[in-house]
Each structure stands twice: as structure tokens, then as C-alpha cells.
C-alpha atoms as a PDB file:
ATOM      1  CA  UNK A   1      16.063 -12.418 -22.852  1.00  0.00           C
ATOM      2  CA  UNK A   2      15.612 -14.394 -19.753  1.00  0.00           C
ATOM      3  CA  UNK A   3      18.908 -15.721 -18.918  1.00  0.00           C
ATOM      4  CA  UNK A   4      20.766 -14.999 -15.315  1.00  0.00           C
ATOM      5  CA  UNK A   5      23.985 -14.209 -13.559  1.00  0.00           C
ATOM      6  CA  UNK A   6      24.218 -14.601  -9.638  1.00  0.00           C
ATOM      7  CA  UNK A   7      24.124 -11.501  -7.697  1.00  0.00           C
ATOM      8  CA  UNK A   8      24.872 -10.349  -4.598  1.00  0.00           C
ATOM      9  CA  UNK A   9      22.240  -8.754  -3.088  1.00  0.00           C
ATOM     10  CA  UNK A  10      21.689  -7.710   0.600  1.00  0.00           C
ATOM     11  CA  UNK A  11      19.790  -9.685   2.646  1.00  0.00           C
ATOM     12  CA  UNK A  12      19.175  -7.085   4.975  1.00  0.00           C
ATOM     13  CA  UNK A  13      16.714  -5.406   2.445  1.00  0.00           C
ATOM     14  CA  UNK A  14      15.423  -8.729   1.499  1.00  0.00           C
ATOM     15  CA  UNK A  15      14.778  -9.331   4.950  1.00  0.00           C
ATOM     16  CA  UNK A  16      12.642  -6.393   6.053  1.00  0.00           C
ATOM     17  CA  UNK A  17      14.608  -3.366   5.047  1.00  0.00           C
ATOM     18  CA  UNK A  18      12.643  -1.580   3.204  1.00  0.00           C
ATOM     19  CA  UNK A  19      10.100  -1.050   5.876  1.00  0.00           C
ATOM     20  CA  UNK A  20      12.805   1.143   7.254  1.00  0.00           C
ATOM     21  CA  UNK A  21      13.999   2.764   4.557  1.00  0.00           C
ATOM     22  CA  UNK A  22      10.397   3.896   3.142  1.00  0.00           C
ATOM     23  CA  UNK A  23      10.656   7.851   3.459  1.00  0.00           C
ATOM     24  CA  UNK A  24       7.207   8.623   5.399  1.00  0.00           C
ATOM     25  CA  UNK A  25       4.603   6.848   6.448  1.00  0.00           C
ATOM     26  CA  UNK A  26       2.225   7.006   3.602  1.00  0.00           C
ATOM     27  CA  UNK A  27       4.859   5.053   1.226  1.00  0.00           C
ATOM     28  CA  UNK A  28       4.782   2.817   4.111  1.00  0.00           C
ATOM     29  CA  UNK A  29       1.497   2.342   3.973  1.00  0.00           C
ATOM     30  CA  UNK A  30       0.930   1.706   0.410  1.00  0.00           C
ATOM     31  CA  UNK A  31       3.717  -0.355   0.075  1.00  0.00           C
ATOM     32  CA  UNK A  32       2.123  -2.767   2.511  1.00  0.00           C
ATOM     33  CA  UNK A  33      -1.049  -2.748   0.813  1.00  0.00           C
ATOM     34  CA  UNK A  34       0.682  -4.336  -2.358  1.00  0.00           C
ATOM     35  CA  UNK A  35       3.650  -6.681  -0.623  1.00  0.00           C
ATOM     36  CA  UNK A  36       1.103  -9.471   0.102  1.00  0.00           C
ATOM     37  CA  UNK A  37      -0.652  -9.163  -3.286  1.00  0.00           C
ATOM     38  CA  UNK A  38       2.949  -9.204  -5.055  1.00  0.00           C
ATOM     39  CA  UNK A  39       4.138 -11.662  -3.211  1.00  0.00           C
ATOM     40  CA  UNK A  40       1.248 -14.200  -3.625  1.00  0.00           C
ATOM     41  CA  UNK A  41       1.659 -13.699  -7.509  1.00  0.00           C
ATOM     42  CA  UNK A  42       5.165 -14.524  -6.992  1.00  0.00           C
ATOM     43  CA  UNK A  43       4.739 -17.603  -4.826  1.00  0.00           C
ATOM     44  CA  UNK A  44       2.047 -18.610  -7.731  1.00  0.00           C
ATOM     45  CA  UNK A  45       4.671 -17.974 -10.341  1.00  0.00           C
ATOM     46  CA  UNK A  46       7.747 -20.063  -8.234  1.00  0.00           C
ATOM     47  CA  UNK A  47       4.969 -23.642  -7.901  1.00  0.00           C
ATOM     48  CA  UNK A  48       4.260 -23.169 -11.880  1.00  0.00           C
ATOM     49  CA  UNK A  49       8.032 -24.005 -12.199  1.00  0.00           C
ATOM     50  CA  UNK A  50       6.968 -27.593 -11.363  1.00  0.00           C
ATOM     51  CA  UNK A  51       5.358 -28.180 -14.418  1.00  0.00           C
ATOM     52  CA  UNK A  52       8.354 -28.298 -16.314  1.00  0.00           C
ATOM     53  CA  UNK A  53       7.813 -25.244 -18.274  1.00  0.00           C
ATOM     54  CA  UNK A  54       9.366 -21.828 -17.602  1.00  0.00           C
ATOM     55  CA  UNK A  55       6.802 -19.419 -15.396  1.00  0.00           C
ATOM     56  CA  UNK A  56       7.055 -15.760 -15.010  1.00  0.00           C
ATOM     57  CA  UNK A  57       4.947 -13.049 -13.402  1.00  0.00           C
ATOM     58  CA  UNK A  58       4.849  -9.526 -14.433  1.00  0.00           C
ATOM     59  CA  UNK A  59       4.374  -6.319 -12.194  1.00  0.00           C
ATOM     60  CA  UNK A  60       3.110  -3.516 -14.207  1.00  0.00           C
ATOM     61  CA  UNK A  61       2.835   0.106 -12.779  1.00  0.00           C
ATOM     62  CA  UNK A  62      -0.280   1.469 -13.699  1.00  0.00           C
ATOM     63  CA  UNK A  63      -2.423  -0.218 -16.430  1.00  0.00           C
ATOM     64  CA  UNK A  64      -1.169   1.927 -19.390  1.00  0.00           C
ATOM     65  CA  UNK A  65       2.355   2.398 -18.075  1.00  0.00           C
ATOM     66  CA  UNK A  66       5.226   0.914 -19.977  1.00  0.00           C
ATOM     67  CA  UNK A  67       7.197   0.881 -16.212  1.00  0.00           C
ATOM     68  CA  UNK A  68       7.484  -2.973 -14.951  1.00  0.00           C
ATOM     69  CA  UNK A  69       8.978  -5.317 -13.194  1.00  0.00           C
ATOM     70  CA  UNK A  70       8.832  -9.404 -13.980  1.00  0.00           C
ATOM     71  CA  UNK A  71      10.271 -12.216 -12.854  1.00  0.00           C
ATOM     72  CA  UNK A  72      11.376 -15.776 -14.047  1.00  0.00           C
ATOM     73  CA  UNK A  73      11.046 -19.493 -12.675  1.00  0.00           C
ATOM     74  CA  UNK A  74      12.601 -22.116 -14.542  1.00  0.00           C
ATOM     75  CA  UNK A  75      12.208 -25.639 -13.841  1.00  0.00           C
ATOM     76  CA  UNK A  76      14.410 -27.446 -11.622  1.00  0.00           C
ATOM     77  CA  UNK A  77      16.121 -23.873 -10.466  1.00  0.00           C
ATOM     78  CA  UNK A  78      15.568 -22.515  -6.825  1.00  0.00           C
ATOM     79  CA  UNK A  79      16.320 -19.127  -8.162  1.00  0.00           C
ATOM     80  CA  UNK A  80      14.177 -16.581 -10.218  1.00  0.00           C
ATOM     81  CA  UNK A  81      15.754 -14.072 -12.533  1.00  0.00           C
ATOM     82  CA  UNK A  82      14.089 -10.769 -11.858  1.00  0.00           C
ATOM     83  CA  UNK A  83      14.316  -7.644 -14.603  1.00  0.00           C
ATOM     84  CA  UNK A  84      12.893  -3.771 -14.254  1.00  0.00           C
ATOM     85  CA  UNK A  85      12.589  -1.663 -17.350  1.00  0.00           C
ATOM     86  CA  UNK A  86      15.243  -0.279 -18.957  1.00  0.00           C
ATOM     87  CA  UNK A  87      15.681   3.189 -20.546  1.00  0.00           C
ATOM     88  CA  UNK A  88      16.391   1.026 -23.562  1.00  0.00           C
ATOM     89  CA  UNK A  89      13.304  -1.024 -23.789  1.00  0.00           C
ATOM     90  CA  UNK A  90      10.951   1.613 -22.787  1.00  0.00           C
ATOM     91  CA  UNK A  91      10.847   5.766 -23.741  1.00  0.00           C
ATOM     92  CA  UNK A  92       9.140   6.387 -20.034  1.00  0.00           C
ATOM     93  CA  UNK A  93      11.942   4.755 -18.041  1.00  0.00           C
ATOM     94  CA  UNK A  94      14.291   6.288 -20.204  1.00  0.00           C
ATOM     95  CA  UNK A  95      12.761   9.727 -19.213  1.00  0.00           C
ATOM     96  CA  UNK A  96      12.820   8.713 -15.945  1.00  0.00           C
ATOM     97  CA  UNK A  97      16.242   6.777 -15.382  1.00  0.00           C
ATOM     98  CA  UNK A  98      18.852   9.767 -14.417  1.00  0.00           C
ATOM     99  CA  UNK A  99      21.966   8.567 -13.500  1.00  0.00           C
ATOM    100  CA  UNK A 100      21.127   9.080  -9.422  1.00  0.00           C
ATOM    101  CA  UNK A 101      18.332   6.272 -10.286  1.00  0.00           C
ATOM    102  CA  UNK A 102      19.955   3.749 -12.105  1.00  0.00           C
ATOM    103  CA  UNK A 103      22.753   3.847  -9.312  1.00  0.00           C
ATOM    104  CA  UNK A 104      19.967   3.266  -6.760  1.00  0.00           C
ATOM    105  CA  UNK A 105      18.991   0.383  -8.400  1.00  0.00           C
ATOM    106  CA  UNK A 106      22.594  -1.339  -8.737  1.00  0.00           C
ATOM    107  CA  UNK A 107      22.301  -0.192  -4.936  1.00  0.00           C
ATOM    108  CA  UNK A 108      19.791  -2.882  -4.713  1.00  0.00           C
ATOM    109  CA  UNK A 109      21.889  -5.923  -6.633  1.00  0.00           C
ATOM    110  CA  UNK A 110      20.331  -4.873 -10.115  1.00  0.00           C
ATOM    111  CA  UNK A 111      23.062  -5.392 -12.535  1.00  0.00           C
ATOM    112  CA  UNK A 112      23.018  -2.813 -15.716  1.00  0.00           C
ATOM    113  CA  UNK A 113      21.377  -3.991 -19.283  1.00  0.00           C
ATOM    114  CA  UNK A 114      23.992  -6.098 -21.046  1.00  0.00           C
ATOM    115  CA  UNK A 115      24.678  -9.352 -22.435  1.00  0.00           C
ATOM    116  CA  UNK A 116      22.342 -11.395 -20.158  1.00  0.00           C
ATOM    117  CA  UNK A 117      19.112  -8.696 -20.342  1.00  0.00           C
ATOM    118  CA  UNK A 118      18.115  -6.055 -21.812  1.00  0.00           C
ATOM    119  CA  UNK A 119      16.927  -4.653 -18.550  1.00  0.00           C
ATOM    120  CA  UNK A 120      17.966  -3.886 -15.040  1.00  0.00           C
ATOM    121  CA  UNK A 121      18.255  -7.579 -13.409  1.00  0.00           C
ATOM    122  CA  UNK A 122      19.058  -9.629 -10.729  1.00  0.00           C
ATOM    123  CA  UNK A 123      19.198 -13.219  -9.553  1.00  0.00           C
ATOM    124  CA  UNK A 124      17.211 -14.294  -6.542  1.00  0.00           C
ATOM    125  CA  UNK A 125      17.314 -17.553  -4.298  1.00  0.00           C
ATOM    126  CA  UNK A 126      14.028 -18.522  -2.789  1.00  0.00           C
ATOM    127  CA  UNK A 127      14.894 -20.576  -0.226  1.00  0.00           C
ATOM    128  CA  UNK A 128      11.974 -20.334   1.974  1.00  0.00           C
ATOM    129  CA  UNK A 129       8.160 -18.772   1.800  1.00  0.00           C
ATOM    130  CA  UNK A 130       9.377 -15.904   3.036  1.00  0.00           C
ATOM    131  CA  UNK A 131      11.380 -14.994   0.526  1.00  0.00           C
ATOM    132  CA  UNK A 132       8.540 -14.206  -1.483  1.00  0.00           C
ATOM    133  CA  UNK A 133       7.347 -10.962   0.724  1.00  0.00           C
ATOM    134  CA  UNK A 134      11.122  -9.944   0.599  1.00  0.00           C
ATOM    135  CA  UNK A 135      10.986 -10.299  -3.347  1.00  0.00           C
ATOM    136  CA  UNK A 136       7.953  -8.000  -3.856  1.00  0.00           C
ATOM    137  CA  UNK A 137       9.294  -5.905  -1.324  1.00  0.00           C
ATOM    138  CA  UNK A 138      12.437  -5.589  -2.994  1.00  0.00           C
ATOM    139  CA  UNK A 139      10.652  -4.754  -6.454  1.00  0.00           C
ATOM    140  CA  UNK A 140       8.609  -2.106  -5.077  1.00  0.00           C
ATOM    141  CA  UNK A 141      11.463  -0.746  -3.325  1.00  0.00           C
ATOM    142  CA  UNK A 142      13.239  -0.586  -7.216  1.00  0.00           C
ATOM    143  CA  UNK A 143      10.088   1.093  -8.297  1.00  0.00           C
ATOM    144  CA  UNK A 144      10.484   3.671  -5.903  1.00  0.00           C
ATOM    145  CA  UNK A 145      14.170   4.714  -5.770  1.00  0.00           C
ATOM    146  CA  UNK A 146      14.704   3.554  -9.769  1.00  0.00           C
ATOM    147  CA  UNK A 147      11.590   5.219 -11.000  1.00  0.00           C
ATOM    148  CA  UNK A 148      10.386   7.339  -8.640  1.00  0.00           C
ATOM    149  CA  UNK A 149       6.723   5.432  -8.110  1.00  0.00           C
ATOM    150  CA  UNK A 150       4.747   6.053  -4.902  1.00  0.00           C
ATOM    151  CA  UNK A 151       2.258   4.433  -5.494  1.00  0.00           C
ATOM    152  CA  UNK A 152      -0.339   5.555  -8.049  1.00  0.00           C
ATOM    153  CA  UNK A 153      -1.486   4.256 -10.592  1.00  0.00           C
ATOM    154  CA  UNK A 154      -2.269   1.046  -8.974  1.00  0.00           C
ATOM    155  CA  UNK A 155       0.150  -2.130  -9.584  1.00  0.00           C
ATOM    156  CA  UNK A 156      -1.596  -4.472 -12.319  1.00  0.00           C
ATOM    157  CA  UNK A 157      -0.309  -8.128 -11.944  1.00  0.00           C
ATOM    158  CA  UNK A 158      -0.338 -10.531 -14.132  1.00  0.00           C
ATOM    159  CA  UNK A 159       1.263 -14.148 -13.840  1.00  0.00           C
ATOM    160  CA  UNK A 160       1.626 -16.883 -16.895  1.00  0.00           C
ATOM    161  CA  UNK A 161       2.241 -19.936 -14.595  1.00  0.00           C
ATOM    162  CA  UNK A 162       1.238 -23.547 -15.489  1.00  0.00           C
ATOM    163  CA  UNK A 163      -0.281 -25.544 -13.078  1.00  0.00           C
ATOM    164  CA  UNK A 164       2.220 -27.659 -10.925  1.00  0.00           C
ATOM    165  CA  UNK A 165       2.488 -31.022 -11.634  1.00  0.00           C
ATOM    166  CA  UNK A 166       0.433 -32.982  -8.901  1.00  0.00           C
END
């Protein structure tokens, strides 16, 4: 269900924060390689919103991994609704989500499965093209401390955007 409830998230890690708080350099590293990637998907994904139809781009883990992370335009809104797997929708995550995890992710702004998701979600205001590095950074950064990725297997992208209106 793609439906969304503000949240407050820090803008400190949307800003650049995770550069920082990347454990060594080789998660640094790889996490770079995929920010721009991510983020063009994600910029892709926000112009499709222009079309008048809802556009959404999802951020799977490795090809034959059930762990994800998607997000939501919807026309005429400057915010996308972004989810990440939950234990609920998916038996990996759920072998994966201890309670440590899922409190890193709230950590982050994710608010728990409920009423508006099934999955771990969050609200996000792009405001500006940057916001769209800070976005990928901020899912890759829920990968790592929610899931426990570093990495490998590769991040498969796929985005369902119609083209903007010209």
C-alpha cells in the first residue's frame, strides 16, 4: 500500500552523513559506486510524476534477493513515500530484522509496518536535485544498518516511470 505519513527525518544524514558514518573505507567505497546510479533512477522516477500517473522506482539487493527498497512519486506531490522490506512481507528480512536492526532503521525516520505500509517507510521532501543523492544515500545507508548489506550482490534497479508531460 502506497499511502504516506510525514516524518521527521534528519537532515544531517540526508545531507552527507552517511559518508561519515560508513564503518571503513571499503563500504565507503562501494557505497559511492551506487549513490549516483540510485540517485539518477530516483530523479527519473520524481519527472515521471508529471505525467499525471503515480511513478515508483525499486532498489533490489541482489537479483534473486527478496531484500528492497522502493519509492513513490505521485502527481502534484513534492514528496516521495519510500518503503524497505519488512519481516512481514519477506521470510529473508524477517531472518534478518533483529530487534537492534529494525531500531536502526526507525533511527533513520523509518516508521514501523502499520496502517499506512506494510513495510518500513518514510516520507521524503525533494526540494532540490540534491535531494536525490541524499535519498539513495539514505536507502543504502537502511540497507546496511537494517539488513546488514555491504554491498554484494550488486543493486538491480528498476524504475516504472511515465514519460513527463512535455
Amino acid at each position: 500500500m502506497w499511502c504516506g505519513v510525514a516524518a521527521g527525518i534528519s537532515l544531517l544524514l540526508l545531507d552527507g552523513g552517511w559518508a561519515q558514518a560508513a564503518s571503513s573505507a571499503d563500504e565507503r567505497a562501494w557505497a559511492a559506486g551506487y549513490v549516483g546510479p540510485m540517485a539518477e533512477t530516483l530523479e527519473v522516477m520524481y519527472a515521471g510524476r508529471q505525467s499525471g500517473q503515480n511513478s515508483y522506482c525499486i532498489f533490489r539487493f541482489g537479483a534473486k534477493s527478496s531484500l528492497y527498497a522502493q519509492c513513490l512519486a505521485a502527481p502534484g506531490q513534492s514528496n516521495v513515500f519510500c518503503e524497505t522490506v519488512s519481516a512481514g512481507s519477506s521470510p529473508a528480512a524477517a531472518k534478518l530484522l533483529t530487534p537492534a536492526r529494525v531500531g536502526a532503521l526507525q533511527a533513520l525516520g523509518f516508521k514501523p509496518p502499520g496502517e499506512d505500509s506494510p513495510n518500513h517507510h518514510l516520507e521524503i521532501t525533494l526540494d532540490r536535485k540534491e535531494r536525490f543523492r541524499a535519498v539513495a544515500r539514505l536507502l543504502l545507508q537502511a540497507m546496511h544498518d537494517g539488513y546488514g548489506y555491504r554491498g554484494k550482490p550488486r543493486v538491480q534497479q528498476f524504475c516504472a516511470s511515465p514519460p513527463p508531460v512535455s
